[in-house]
C-alpha atoms as a PDB file:
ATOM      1  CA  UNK A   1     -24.567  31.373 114.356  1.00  0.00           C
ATOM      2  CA  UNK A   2     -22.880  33.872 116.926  1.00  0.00           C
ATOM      3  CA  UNK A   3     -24.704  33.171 120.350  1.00  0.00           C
ATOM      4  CA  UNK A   4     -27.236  35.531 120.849  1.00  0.00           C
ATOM      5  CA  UNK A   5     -27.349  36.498 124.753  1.00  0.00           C
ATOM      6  CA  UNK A   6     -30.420  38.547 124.559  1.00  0.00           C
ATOM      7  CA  UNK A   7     -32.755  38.126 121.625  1.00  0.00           C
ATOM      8  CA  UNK A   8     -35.008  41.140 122.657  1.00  0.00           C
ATOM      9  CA  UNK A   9     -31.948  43.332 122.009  1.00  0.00           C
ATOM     10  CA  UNK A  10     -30.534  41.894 119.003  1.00  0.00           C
ATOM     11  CA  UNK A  11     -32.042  42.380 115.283  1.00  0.00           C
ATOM     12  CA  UNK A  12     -31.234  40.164 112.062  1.00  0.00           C
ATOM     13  CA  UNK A  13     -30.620  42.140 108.976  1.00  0.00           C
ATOM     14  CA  UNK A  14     -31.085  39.541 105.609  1.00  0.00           C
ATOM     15  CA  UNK A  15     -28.819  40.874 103.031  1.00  0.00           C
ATOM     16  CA  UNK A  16     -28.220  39.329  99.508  1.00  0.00           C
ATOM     17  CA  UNK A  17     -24.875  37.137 100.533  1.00  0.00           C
ATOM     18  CA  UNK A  18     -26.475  36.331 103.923  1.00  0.00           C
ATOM     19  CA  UNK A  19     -27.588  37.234 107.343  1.00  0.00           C
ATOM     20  CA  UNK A  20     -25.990  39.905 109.632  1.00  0.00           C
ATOM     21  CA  UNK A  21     -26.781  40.037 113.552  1.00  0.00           C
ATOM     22  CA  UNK A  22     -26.665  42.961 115.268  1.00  0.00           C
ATOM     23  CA  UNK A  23     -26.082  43.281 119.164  1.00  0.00           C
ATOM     24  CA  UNK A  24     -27.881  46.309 120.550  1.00  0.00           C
ATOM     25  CA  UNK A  25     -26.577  48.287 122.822  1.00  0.00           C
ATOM     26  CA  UNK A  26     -29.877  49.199 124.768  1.00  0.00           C
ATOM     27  CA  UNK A  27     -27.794  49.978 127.694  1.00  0.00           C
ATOM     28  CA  UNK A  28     -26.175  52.724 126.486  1.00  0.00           C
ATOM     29  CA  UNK A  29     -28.357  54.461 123.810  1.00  0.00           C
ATOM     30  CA  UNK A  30     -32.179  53.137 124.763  1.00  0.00           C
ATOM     31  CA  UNK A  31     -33.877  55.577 122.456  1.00  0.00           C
ATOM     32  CA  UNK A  32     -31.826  54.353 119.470  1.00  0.00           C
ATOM     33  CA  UNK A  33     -31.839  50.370 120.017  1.00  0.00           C
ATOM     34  CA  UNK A  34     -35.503  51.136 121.125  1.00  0.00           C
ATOM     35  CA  UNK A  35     -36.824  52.639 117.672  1.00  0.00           C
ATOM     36  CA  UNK A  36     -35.247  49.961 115.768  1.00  0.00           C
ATOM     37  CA  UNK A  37     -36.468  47.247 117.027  1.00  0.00           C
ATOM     38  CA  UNK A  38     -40.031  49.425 116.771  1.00  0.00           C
ATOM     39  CA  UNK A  39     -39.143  49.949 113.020  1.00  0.00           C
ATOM     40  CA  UNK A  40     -38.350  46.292 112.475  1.00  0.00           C
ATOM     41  CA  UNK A  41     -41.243  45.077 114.099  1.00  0.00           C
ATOM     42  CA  UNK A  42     -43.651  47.058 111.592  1.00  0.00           C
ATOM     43  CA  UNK A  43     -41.372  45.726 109.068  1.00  0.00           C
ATOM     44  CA  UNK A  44     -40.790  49.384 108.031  1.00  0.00           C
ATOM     45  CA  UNK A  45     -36.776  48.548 106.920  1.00  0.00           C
ATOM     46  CA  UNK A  46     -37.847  45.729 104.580  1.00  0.00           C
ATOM     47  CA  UNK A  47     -36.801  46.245 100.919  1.00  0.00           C
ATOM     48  CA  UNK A  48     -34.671  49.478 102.260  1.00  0.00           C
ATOM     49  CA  UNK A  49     -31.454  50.166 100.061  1.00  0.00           C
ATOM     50  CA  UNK A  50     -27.588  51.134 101.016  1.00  0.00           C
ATOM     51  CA  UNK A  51     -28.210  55.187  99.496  1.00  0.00           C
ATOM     52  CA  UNK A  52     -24.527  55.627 100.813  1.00  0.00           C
ATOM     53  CA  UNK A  53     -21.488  53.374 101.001  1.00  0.00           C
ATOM     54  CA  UNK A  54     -18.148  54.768 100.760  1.00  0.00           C
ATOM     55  CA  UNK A  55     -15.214  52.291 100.897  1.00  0.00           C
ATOM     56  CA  UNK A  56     -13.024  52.164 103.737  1.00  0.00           C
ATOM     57  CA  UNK A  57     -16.191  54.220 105.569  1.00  0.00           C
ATOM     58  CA  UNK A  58     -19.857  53.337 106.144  1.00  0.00           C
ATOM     59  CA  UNK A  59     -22.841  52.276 104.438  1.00  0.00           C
ATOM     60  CA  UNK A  60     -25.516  53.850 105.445  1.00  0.00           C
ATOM     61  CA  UNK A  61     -29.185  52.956 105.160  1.00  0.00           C
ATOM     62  CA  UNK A  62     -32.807  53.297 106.894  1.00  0.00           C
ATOM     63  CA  UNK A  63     -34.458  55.965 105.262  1.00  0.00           C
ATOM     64  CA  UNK A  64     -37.899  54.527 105.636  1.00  0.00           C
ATOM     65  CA  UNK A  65     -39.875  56.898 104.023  1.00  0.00           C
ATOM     66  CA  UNK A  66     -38.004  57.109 100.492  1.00  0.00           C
ATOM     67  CA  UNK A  67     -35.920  54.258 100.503  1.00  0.00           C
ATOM     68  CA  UNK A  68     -38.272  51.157 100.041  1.00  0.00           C
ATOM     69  CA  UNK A  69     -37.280  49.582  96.755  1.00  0.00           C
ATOM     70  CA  UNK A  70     -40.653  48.432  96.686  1.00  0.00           C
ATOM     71  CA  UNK A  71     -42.606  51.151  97.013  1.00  0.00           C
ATOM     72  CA  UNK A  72     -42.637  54.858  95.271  1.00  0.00           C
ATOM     73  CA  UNK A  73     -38.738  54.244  94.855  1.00  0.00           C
ATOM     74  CA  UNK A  74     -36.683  57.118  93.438  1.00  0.00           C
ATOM     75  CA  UNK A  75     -32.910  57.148  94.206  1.00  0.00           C
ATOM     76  CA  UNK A  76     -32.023  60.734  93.900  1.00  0.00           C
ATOM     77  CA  UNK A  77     -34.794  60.766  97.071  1.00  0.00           C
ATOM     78  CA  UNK A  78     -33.101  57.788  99.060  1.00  0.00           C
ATOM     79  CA  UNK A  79     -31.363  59.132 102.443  1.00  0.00           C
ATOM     80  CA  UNK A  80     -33.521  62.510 102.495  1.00  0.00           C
ATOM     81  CA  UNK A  81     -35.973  61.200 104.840  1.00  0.00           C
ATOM     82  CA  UNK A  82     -36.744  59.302 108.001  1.00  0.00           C
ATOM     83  CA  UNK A  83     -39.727  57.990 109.557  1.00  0.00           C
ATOM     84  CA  UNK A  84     -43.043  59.077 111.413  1.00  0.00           C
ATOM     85  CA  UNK A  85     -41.833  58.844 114.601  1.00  0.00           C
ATOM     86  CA  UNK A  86     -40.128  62.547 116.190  1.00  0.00           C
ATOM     87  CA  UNK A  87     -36.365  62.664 115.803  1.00  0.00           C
ATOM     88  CA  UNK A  88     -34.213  61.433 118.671  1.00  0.00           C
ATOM     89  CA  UNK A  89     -32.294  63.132 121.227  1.00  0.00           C
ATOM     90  CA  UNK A  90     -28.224  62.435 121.290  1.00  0.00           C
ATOM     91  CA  UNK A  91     -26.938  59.312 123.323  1.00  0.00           C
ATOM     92  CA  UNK A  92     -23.274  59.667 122.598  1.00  0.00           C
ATOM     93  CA  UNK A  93     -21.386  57.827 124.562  1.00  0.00           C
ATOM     94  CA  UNK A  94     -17.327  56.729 125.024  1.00  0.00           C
ATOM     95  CA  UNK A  95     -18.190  53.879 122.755  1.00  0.00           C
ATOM     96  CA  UNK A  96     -16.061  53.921 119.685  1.00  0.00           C
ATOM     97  CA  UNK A  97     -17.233  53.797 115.884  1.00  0.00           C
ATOM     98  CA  UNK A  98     -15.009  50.891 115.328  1.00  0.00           C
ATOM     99  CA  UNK A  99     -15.314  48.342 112.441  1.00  0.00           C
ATOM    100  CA  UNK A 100     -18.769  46.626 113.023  1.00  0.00           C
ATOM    101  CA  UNK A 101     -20.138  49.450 115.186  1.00  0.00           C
ATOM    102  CA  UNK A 102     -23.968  51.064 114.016  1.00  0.00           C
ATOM    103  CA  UNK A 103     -23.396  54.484 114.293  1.00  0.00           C
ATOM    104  CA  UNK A 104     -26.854  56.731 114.326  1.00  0.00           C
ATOM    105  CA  UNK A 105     -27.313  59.261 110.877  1.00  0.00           C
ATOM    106  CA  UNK A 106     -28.501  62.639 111.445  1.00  0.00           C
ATOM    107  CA  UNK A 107     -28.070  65.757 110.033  1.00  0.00           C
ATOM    108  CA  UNK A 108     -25.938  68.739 111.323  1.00  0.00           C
ATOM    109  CA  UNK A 109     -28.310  69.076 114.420  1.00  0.00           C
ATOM    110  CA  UNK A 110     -26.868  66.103 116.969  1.00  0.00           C
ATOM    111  CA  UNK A 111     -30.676  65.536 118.011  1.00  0.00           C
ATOM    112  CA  UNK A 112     -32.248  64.818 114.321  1.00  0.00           C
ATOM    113  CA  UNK A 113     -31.586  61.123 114.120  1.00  0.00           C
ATOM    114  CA  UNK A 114     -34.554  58.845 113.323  1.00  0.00           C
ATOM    115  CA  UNK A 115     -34.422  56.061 111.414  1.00  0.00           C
ATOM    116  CA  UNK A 116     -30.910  55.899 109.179  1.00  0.00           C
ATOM    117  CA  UNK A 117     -28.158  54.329 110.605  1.00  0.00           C
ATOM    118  CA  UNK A 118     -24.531  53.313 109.122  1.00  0.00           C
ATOM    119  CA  UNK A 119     -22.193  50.155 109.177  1.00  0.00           C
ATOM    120  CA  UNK A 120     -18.597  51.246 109.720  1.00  0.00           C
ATOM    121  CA  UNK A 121     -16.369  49.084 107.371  1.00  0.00           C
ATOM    122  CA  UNK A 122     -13.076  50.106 109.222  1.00  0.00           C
ATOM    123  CA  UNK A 123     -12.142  52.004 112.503  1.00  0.00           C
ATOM    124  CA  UNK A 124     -13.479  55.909 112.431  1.00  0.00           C
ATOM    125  CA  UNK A 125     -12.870  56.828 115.644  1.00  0.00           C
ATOM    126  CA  UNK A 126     -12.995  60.862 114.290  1.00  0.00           C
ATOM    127  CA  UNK A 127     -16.787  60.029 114.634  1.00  0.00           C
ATOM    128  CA  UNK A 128     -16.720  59.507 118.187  1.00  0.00           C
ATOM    129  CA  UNK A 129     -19.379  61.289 120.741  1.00  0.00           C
ATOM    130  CA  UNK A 130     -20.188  62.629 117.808  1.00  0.00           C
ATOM    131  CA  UNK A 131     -23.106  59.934 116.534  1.00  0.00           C
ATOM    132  CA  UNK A 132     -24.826  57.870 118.572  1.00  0.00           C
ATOM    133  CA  UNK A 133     -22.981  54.303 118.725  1.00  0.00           C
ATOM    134  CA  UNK A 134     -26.141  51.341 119.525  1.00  0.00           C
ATOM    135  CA  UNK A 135     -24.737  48.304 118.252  1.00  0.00           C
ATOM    136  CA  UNK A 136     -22.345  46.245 116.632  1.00  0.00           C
ATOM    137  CA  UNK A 137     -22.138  43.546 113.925  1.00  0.00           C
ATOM    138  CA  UNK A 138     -21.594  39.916 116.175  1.00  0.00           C
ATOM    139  CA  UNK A 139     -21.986  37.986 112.868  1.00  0.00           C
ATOM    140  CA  UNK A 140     -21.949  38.663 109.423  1.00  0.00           C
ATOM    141  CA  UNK A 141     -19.506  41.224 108.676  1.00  0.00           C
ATOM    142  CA  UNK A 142     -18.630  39.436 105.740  1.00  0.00           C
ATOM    143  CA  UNK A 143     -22.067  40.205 104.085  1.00  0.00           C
ATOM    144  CA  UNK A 144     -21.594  44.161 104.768  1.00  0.00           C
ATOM    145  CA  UNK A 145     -18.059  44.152 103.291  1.00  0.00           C
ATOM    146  CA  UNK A 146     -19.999  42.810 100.107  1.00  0.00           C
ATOM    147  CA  UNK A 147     -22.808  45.918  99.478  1.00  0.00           C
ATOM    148  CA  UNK A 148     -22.156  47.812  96.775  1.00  0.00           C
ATOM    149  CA  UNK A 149     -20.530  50.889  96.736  1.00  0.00           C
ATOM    150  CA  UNK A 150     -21.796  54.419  96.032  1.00  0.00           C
ATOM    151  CA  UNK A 151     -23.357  57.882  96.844  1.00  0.00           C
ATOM    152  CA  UNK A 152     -25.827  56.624  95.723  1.00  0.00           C
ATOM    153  CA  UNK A 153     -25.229  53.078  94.077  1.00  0.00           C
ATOM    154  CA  UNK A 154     -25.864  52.851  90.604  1.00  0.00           C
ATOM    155  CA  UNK A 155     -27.517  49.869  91.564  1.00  0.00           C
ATOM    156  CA  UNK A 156     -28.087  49.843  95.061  1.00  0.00           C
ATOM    157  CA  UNK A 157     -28.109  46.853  97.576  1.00  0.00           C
ATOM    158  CA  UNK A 158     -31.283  46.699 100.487  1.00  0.00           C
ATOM    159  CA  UNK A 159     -31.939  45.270 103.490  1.00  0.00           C
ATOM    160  CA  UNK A 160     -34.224  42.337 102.013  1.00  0.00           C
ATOM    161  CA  UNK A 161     -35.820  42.372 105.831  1.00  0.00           C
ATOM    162  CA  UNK A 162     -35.012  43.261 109.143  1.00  0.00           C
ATOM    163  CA  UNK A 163     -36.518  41.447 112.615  1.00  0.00           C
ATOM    164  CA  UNK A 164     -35.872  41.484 116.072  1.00  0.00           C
ATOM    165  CA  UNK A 165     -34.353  37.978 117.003  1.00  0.00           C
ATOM    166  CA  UNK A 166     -36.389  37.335 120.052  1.00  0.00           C
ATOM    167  CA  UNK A 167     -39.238  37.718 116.916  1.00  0.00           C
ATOM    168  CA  UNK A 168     -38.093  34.822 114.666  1.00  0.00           C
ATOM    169  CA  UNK A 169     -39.070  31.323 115.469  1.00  0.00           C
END
């Protein structure tokens, strides 16, 4: 397992192949890191699918309100939504959307992001200070490179359950 230096500020996604860890970035976008970690902890990302993942890009995922697989699922609705809490402000930062990086989805307005967020599979700097970077893949990459593609997937991959590491026993 890659060492985890602060388990408060680092989540565990459980995909299909395996486990992904995610180092947060809480020093340099707090309101992001700090709603994820609130969304994992009410287990709202649980059963959530990939509605978006474009090879050589991002897969994108976190739409808590239609996304569940579990619950009311209907793909066509999957990435239209977000979550009860408001919509964030921008934390861009000189942080670059390279290969691992969680980048923060919104919509055209650079203060709507809530709860989706994207993987990047490769290097896309043209995104920079343009979404919100708050964390990066420390182990597991492997398992992201695996979820199946699509806008949307035919048969979309989820996020079987997400948890903050200082969480898990």
């Amino acid at each position: 397992m890659a060492e985890i230096k602060d388990p408060e500020n680092t989540i565990i996604i459980t995909l299909k192949d395996g486990e992904v860890v995610l180092e947060m970035l809480a020093d340099i976008a707090p309101k992001h890191v700090e709603r994820m970690k609130t969304l994992a902890r009410a287990k709202a990302y649980d059963n959530v699918c990939f509605h978006r993942v474009i090879d050589g890009f991002m897969a994108q995922t976190g739409d808590v309100a239609n996304g569940n697989m579990e619950k009311d699922f209907n793909l066509r609705r999957a990435g239209t939504g977000g979550s009860d809490h408001p919509d964030l402000p921008a934390e861009f930062s000189g942080i670059p959307h390279d290969r691992g990086t969680i980048g923060a989805a919104r919509s055209s307005n650079p203060n709507s992001a809530n709860s989706q967020f994207f993987i990047n599979f490769s290097d896309n700097h043209f995104l920079n200070r343009q979404y919100t970077v708050y964390g990066r893949v420390i182990k597991g990459m492997e398992h992201v490179d695996k979820i199946t593609r699509g806008e949307p997937p035919a048969n979309p991959d989820r996020m079987i359950t997400v948890r903050v590491a200082a969480d898990v026993a």
